[in-house]
C-alpha atoms as a PDB file:
ATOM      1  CA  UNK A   1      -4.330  65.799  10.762  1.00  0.00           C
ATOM      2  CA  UNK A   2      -2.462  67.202  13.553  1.00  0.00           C
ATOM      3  CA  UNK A   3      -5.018  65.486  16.121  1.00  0.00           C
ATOM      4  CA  UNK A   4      -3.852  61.973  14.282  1.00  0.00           C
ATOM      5  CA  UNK A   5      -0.286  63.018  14.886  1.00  0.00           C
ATOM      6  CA  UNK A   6      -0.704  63.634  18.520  1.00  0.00           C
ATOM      7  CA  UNK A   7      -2.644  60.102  18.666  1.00  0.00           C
ATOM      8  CA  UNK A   8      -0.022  58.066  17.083  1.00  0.00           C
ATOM      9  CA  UNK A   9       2.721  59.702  18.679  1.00  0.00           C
ATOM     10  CA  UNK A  10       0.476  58.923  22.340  1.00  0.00           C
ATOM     11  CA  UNK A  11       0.784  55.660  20.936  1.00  0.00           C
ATOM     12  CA  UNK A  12       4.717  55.378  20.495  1.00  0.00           C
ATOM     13  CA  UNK A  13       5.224  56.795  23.583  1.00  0.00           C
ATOM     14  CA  UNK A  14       2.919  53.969  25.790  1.00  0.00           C
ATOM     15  CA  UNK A  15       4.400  51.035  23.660  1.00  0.00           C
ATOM     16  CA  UNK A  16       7.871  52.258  24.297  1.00  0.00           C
ATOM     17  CA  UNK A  17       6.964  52.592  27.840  1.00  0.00           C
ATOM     18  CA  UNK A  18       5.730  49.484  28.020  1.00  0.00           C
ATOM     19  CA  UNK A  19       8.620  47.610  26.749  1.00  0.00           C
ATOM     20  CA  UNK A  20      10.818  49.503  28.991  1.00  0.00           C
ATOM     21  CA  UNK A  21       8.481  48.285  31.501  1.00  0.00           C
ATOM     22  CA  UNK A  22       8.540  44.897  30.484  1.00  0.00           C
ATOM     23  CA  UNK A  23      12.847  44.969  30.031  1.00  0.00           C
ATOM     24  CA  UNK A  24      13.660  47.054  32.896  1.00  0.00           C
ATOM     25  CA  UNK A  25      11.791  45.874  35.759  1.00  0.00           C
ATOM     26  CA  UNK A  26      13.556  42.454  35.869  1.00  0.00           C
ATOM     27  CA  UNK A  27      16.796  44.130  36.081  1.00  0.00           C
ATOM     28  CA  UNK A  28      15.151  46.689  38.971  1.00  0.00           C
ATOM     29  CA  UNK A  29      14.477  44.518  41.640  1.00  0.00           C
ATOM     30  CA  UNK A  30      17.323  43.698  44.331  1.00  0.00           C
ATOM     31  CA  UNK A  31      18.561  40.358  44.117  1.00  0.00           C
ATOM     32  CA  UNK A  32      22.022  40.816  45.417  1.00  0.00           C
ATOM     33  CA  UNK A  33      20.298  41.693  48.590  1.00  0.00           C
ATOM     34  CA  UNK A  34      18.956  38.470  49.030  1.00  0.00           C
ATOM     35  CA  UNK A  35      22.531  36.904  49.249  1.00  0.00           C
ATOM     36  CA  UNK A  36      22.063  37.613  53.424  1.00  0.00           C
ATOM     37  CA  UNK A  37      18.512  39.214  53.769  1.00  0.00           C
ATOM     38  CA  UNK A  38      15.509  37.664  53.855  1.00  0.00           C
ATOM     39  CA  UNK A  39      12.480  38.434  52.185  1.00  0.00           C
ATOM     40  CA  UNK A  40       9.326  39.614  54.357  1.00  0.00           C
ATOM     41  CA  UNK A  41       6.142  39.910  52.531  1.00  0.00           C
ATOM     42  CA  UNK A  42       7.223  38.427  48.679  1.00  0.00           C
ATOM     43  CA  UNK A  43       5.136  39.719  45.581  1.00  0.00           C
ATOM     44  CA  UNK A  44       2.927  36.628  45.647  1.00  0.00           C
ATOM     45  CA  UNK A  45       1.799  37.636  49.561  1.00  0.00           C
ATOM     46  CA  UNK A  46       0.636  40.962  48.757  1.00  0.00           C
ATOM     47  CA  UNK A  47      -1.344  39.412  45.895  1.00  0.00           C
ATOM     48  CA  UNK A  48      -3.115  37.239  48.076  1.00  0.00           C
ATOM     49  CA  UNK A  49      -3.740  39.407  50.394  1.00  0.00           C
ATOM     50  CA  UNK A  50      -5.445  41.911  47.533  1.00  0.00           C
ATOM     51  CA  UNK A  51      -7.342  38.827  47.068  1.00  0.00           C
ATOM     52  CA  UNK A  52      -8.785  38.171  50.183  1.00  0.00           C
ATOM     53  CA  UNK A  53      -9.465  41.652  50.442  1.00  0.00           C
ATOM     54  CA  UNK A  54     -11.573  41.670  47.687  1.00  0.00           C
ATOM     55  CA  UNK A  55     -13.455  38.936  48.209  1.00  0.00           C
ATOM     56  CA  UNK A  56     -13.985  39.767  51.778  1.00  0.00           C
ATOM     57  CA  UNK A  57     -12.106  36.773  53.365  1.00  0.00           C
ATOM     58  CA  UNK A  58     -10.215  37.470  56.854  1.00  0.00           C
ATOM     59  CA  UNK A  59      -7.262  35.706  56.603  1.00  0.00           C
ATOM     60  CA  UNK A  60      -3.553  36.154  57.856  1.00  0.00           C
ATOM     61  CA  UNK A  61      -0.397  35.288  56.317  1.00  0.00           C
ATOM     62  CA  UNK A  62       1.305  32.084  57.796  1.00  0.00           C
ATOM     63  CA  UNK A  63       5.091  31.643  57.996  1.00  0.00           C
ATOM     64  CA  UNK A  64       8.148  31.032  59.743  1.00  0.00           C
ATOM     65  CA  UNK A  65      11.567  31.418  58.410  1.00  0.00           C
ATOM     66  CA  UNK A  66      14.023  28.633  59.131  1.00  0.00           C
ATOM     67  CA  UNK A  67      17.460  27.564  57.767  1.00  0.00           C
ATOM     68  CA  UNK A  68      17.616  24.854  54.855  1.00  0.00           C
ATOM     69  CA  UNK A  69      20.241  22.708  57.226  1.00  0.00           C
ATOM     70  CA  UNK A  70      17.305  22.898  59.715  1.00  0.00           C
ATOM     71  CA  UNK A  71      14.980  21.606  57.116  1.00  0.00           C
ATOM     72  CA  UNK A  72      13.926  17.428  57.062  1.00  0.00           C
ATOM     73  CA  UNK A  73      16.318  16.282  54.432  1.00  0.00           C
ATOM     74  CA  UNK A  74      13.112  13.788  53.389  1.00  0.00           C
ATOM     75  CA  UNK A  75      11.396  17.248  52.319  1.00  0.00           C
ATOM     76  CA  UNK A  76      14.347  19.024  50.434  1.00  0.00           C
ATOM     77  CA  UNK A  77      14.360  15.427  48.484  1.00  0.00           C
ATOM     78  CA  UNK A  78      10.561  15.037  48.118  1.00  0.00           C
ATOM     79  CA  UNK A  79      10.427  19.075  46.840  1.00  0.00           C
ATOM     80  CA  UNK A  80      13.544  18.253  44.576  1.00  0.00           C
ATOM     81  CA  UNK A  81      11.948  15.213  43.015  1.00  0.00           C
ATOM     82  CA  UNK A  82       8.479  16.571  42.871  1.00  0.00           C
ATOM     83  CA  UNK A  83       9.368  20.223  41.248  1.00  0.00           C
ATOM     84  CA  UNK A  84      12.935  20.117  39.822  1.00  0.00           C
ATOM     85  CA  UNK A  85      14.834  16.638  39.461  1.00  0.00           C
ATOM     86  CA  UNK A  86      17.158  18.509  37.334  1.00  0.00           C
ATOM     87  CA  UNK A  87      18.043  21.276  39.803  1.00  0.00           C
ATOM     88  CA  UNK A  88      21.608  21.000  40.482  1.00  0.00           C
ATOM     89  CA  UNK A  89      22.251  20.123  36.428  1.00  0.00           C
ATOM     90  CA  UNK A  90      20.766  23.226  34.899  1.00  0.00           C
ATOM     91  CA  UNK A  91      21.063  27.113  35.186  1.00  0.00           C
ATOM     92  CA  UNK A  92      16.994  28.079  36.372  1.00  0.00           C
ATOM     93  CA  UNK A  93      15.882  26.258  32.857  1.00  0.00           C
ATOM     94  CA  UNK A  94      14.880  23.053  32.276  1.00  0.00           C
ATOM     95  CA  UNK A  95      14.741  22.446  28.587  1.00  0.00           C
ATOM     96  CA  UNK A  96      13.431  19.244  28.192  1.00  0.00           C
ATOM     97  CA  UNK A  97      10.630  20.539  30.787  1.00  0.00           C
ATOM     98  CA  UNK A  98       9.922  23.838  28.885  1.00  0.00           C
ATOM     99  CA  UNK A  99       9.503  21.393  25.128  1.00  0.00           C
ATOM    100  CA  UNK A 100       7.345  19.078  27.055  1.00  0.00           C
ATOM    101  CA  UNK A 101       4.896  21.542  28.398  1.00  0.00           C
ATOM    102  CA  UNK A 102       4.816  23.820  25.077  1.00  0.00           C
ATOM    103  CA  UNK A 103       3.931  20.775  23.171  1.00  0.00           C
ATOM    104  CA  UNK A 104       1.227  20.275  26.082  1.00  0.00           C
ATOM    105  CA  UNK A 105       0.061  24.274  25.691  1.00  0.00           C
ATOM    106  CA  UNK A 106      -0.112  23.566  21.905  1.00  0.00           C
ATOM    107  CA  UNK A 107      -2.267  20.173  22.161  1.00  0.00           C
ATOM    108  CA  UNK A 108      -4.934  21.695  25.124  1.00  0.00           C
ATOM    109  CA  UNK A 109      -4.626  25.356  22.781  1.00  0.00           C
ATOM    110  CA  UNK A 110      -4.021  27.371  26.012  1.00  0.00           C
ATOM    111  CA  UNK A 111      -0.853  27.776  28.945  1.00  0.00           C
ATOM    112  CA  UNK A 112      -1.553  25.711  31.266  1.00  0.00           C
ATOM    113  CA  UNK A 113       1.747  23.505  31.826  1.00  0.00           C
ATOM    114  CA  UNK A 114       4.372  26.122  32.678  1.00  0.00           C
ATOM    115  CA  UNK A 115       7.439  23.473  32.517  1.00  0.00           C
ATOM    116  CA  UNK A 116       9.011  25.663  35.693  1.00  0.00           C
ATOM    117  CA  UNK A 117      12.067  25.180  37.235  1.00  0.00           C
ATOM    118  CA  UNK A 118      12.385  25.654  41.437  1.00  0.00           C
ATOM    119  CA  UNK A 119      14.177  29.254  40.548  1.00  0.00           C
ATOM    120  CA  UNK A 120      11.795  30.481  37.836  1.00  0.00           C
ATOM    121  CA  UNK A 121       9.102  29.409  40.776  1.00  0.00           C
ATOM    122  CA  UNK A 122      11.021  31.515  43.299  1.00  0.00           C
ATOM    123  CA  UNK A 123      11.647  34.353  40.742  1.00  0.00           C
ATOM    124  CA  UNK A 124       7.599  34.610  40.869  1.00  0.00           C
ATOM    125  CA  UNK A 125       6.853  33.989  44.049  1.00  0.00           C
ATOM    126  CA  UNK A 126       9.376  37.042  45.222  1.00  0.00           C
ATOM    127  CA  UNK A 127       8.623  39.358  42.235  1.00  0.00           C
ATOM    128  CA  UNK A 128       5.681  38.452  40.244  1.00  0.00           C
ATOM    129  CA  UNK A 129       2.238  37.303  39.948  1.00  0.00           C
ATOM    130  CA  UNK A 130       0.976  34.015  38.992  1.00  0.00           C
ATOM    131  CA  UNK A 131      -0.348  35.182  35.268  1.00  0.00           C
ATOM    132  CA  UNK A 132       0.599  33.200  32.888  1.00  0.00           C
ATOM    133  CA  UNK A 133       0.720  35.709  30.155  1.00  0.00           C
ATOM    134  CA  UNK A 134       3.624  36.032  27.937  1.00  0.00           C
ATOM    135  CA  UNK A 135       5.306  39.304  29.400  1.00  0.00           C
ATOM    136  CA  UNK A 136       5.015  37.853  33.151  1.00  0.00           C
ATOM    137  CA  UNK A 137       7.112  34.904  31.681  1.00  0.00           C
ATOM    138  CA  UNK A 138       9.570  37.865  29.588  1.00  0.00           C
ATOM    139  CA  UNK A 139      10.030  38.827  33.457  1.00  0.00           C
ATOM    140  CA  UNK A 140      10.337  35.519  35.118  1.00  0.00           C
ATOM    141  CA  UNK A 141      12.797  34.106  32.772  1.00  0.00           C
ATOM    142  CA  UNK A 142      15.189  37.431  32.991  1.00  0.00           C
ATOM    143  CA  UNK A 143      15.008  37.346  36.978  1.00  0.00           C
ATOM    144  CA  UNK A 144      15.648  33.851  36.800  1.00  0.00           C
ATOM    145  CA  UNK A 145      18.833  34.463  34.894  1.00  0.00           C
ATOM    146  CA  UNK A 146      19.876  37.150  37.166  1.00  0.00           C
ATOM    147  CA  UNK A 147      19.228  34.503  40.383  1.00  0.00           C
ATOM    148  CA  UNK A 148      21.249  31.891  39.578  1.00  0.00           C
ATOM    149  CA  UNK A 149      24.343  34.552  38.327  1.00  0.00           C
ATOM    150  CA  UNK A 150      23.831  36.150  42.005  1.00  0.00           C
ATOM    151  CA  UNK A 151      22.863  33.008  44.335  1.00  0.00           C
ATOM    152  CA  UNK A 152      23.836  29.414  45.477  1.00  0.00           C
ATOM    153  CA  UNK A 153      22.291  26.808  44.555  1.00  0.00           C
ATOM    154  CA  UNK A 154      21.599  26.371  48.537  1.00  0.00           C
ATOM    155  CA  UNK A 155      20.615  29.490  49.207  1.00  0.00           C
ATOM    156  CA  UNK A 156      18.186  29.783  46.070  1.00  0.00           C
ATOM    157  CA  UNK A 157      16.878  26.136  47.821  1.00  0.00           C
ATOM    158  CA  UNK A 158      16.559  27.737  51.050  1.00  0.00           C
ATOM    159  CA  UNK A 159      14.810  30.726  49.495  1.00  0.00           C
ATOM    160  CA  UNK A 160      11.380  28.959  47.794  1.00  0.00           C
ATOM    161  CA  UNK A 161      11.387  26.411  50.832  1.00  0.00           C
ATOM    162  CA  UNK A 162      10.573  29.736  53.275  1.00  0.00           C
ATOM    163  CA  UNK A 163       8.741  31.491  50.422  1.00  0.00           C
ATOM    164  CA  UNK A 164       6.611  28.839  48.470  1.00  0.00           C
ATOM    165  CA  UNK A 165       2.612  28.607  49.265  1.00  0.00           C
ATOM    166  CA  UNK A 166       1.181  25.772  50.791  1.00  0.00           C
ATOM    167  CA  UNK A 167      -2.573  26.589  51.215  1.00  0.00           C
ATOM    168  CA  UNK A 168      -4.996  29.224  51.947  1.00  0.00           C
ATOM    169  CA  UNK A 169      -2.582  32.248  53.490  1.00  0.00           C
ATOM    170  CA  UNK A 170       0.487  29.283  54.768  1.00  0.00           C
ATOM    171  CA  UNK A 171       3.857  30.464  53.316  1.00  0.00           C
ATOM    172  CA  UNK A 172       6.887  28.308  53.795  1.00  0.00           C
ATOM    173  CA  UNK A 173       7.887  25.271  54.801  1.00  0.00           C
ATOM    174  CA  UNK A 174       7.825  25.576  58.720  1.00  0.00           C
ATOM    175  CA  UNK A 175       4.686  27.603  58.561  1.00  0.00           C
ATOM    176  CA  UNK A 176       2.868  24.135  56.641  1.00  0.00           C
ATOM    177  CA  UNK A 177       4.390  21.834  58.501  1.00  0.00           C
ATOM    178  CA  UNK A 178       3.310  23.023  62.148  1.00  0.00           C
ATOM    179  CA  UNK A 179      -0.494  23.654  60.040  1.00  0.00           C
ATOM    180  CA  UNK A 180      -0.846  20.390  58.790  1.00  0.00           C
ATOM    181  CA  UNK A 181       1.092  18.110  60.777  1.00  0.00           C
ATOM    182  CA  UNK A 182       1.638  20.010  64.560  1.00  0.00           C
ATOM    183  CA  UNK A 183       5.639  20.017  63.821  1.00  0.00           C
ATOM    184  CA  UNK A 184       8.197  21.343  62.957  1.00  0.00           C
ATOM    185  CA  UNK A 185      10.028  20.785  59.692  1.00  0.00           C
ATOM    186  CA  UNK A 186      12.802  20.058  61.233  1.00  0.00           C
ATOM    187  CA  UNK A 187      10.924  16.519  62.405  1.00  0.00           C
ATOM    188  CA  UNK A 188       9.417  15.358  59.334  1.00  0.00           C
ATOM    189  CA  UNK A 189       9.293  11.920  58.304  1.00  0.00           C
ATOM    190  CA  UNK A 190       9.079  10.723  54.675  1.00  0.00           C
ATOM    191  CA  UNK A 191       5.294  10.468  54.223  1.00  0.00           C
ATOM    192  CA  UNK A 192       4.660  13.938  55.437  1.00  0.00           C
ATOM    193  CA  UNK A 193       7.517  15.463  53.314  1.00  0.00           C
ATOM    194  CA  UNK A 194       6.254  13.145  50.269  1.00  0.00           C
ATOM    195  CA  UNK A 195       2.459  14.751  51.107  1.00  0.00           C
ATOM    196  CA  UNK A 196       3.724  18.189  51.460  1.00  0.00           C
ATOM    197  CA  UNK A 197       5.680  18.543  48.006  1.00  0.00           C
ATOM    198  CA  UNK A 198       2.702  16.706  46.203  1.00  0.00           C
ATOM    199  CA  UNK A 199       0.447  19.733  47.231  1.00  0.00           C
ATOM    200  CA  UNK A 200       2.902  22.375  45.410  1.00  0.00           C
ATOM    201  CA  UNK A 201       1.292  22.193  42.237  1.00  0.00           C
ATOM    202  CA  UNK A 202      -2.170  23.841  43.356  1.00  0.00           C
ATOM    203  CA  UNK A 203      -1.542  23.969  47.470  1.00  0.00           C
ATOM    204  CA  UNK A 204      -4.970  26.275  47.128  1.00  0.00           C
ATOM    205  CA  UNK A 205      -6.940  23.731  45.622  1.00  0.00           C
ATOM    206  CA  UNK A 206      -5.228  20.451  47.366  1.00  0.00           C
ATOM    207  CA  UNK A 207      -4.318  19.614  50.837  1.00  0.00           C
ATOM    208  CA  UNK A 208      -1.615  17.926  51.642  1.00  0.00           C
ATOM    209  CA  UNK A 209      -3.965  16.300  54.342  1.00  0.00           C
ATOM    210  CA  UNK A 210      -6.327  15.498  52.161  1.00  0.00           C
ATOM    211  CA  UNK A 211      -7.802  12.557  50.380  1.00  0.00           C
ATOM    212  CA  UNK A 212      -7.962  13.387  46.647  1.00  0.00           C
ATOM    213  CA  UNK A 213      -6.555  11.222  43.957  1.00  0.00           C
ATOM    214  CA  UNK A 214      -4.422  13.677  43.027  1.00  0.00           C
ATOM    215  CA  UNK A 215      -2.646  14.000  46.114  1.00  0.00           C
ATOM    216  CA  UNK A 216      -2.151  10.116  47.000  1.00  0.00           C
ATOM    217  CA  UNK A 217      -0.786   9.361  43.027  1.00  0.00           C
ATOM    218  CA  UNK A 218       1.820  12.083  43.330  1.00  0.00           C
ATOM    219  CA  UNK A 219       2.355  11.082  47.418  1.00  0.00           C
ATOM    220  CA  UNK A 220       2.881   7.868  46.482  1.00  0.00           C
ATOM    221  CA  UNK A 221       5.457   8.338  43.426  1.00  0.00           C
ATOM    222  CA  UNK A 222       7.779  11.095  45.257  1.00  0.00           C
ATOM    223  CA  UNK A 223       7.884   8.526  48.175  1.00  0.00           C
ATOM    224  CA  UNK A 224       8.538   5.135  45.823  1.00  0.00           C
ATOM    225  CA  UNK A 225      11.088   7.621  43.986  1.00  0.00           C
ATOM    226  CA  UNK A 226      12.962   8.341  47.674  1.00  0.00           C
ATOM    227  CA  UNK A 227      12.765   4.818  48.307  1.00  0.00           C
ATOM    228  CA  UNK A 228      14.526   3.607  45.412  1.00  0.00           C
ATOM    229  CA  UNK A 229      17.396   6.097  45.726  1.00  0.00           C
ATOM    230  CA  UNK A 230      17.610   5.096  49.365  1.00  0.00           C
ATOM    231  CA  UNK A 231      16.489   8.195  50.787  1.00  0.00           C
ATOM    232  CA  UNK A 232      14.421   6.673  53.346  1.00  0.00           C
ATOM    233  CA  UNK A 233      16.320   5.100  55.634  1.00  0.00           C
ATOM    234  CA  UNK A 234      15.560   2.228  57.517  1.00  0.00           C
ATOM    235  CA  UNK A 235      15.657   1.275  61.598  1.00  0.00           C
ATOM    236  CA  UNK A 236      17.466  -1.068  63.575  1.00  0.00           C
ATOM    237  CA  UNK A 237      14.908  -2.265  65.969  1.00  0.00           C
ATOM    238  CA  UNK A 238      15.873  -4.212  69.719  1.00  0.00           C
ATOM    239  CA  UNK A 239      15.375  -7.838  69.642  1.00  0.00           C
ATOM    240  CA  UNK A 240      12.544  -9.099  71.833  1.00  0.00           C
ATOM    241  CA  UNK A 241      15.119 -12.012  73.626  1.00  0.00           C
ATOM    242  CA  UNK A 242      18.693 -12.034  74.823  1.00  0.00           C
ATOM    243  CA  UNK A 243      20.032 -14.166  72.413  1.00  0.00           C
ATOM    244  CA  UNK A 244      17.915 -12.801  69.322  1.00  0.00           C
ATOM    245  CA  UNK A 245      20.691 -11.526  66.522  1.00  0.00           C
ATOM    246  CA  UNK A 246      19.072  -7.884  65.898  1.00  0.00           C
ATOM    247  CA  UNK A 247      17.347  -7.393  62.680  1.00  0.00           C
ATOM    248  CA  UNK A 248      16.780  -4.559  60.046  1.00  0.00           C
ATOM    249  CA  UNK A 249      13.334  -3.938  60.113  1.00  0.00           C
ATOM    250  CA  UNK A 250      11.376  -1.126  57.579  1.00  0.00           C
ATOM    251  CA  UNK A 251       8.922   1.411  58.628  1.00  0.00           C
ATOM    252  CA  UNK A 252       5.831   0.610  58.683  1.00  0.00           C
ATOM    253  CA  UNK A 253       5.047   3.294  56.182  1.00  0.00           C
ATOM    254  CA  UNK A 254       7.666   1.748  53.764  1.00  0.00           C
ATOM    255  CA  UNK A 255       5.988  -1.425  53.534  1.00  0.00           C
ATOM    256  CA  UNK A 256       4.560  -2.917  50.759  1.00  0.00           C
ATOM    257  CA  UNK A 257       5.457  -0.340  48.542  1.00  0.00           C
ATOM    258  CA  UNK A 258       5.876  -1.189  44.112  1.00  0.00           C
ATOM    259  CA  UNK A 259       8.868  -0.420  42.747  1.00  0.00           C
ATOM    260  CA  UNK A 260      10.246   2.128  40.317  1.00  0.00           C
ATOM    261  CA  UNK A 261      10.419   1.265  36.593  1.00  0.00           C
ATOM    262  CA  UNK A 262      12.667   3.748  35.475  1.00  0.00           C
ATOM    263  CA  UNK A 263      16.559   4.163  36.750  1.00  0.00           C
ATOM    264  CA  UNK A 264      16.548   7.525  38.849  1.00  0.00           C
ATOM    265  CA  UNK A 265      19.404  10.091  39.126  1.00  0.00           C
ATOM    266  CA  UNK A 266      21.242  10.778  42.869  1.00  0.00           C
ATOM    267  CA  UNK A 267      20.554  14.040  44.408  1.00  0.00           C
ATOM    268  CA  UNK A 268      23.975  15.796  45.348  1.00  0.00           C
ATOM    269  CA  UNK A 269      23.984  16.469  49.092  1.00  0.00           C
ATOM    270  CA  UNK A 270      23.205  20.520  50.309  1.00  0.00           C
ATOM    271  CA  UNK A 271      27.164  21.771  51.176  1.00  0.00           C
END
């Protein structure tokens, strides 16, 4: 009887650990600091890097740290519209977003959609893993809070463009940018940043270079999206003769584009 005693109070004493666990880490980890520090190796890094380690694959962490004002405004926009139009409305949750993808995770009978906002994405990438069980989303949704109470809106922007993964070991905007496109991110036009924030969804399993479907259907509907708000800007081009009256003329990648059905909200501008 005593022996049962012992057991059950064993018991108590994990659970209650465990919810402490669960409670207390969120409200652990230093997010003031982040106000004028920036991260080094994020909780998502070291997981990868446990990964490779395991599975015996040489491979070195990718990235380059540079200012959101340095950043190609075409790939703040494309990110924006690909992984949180509702950024600068809401306070790290997306309501509408969550609904949608619970009533997706009910209809397929397993989490799959996670309905995740750009700071509930950051809140993971810096302190969490990419499980998808209940208590990891306890976590995220507590150090999300705690994120947008501490940060900007531009600085929490600046954060998951330096700290988001774009392929196999490439962290960061700058770090994908020179990778896949032998540039800077500063110099991105509005096919490459359309291209890059298609791949965020799975950057492991698609490449922004690459050829899949699911790439060029997402590619295609961040850039029509930027188009019809009139992020993509066109060029005056030099008349051929004297006398010519200069014309407006697109970009060749802008051509022959279909339009948007559906009216689209304006992005504030970064201040």
């Amino acid at each position: 009887m005593d022996m049962l005693k012992w057991i059950f109070r064993g018991l108590i004493i994990v659970f209650v650990s465990y919810i402490i666990y669960i409670v207390g880490y969120p409200f652990v980890v230093d997010v003031s600091s982040l106000k004028k520090k920036n991260p080094e190796l994020t909780a998502m890094m070291k997981y990868r890097i446990k990964q490779w380690e395991r599975d015996g694959k040489k491979i070195k962490i990718k990235k380059m740290w540079i200012p959101v004002n340095r950043v190609s405004p075409y790939l703040v926009k494309a990110v924006l519209i690909g992984e949180d139009d509702k950024f600068y409305s809401h306070s790290g949750f997306d309501i509408e977003g969550i609904k949608k993808a619970i009533e997706k995770d009910i209809k397929e009978k397993k989490l799959k959609y996670g309905g995740s906002t750009i700071t509930q994405q950051l809140a993971k990438n810096l302190y969490l893993t990419p499980s998808k069980n209940p208590v990891r989303k306890i976590q995220e949704a507590i150090i999300t809070w705690r994120l947008e109470k501490t940060l900007s809106k531009k600085r929490i922007l600046e954060l998951y463009l330096n700290v988001a993964e774009w392929g196999e070991g490439i962290f960061g905007a700058e770090a994908a940018s020179r990778h896949y496109f032998g540039k800077s991110a500063s110099e991105l036009n509005a096919i490459e940043a359309a291209r890059l924030a298609a791949s965020l969804p799975n950057p492991i399993k698609y490449s922004p270079v690459g050829n899949s479907r699911f790439i060029e259907k997402r590619t295609n509907l961040i850039y029509f999206i930027m188009q019809k708000r009139g992020i993509i800007k066109e060029e005056y081009t030099e008349p051929e003769e004297k006398d010519s009256v200069p014309v407006l003329e697109e970009k060749q990648e802008e051509k022959e584009l279909p339009s948007i059905q559906k009216d689209e909200p304006v992005q504030p501008q970064l201040k």
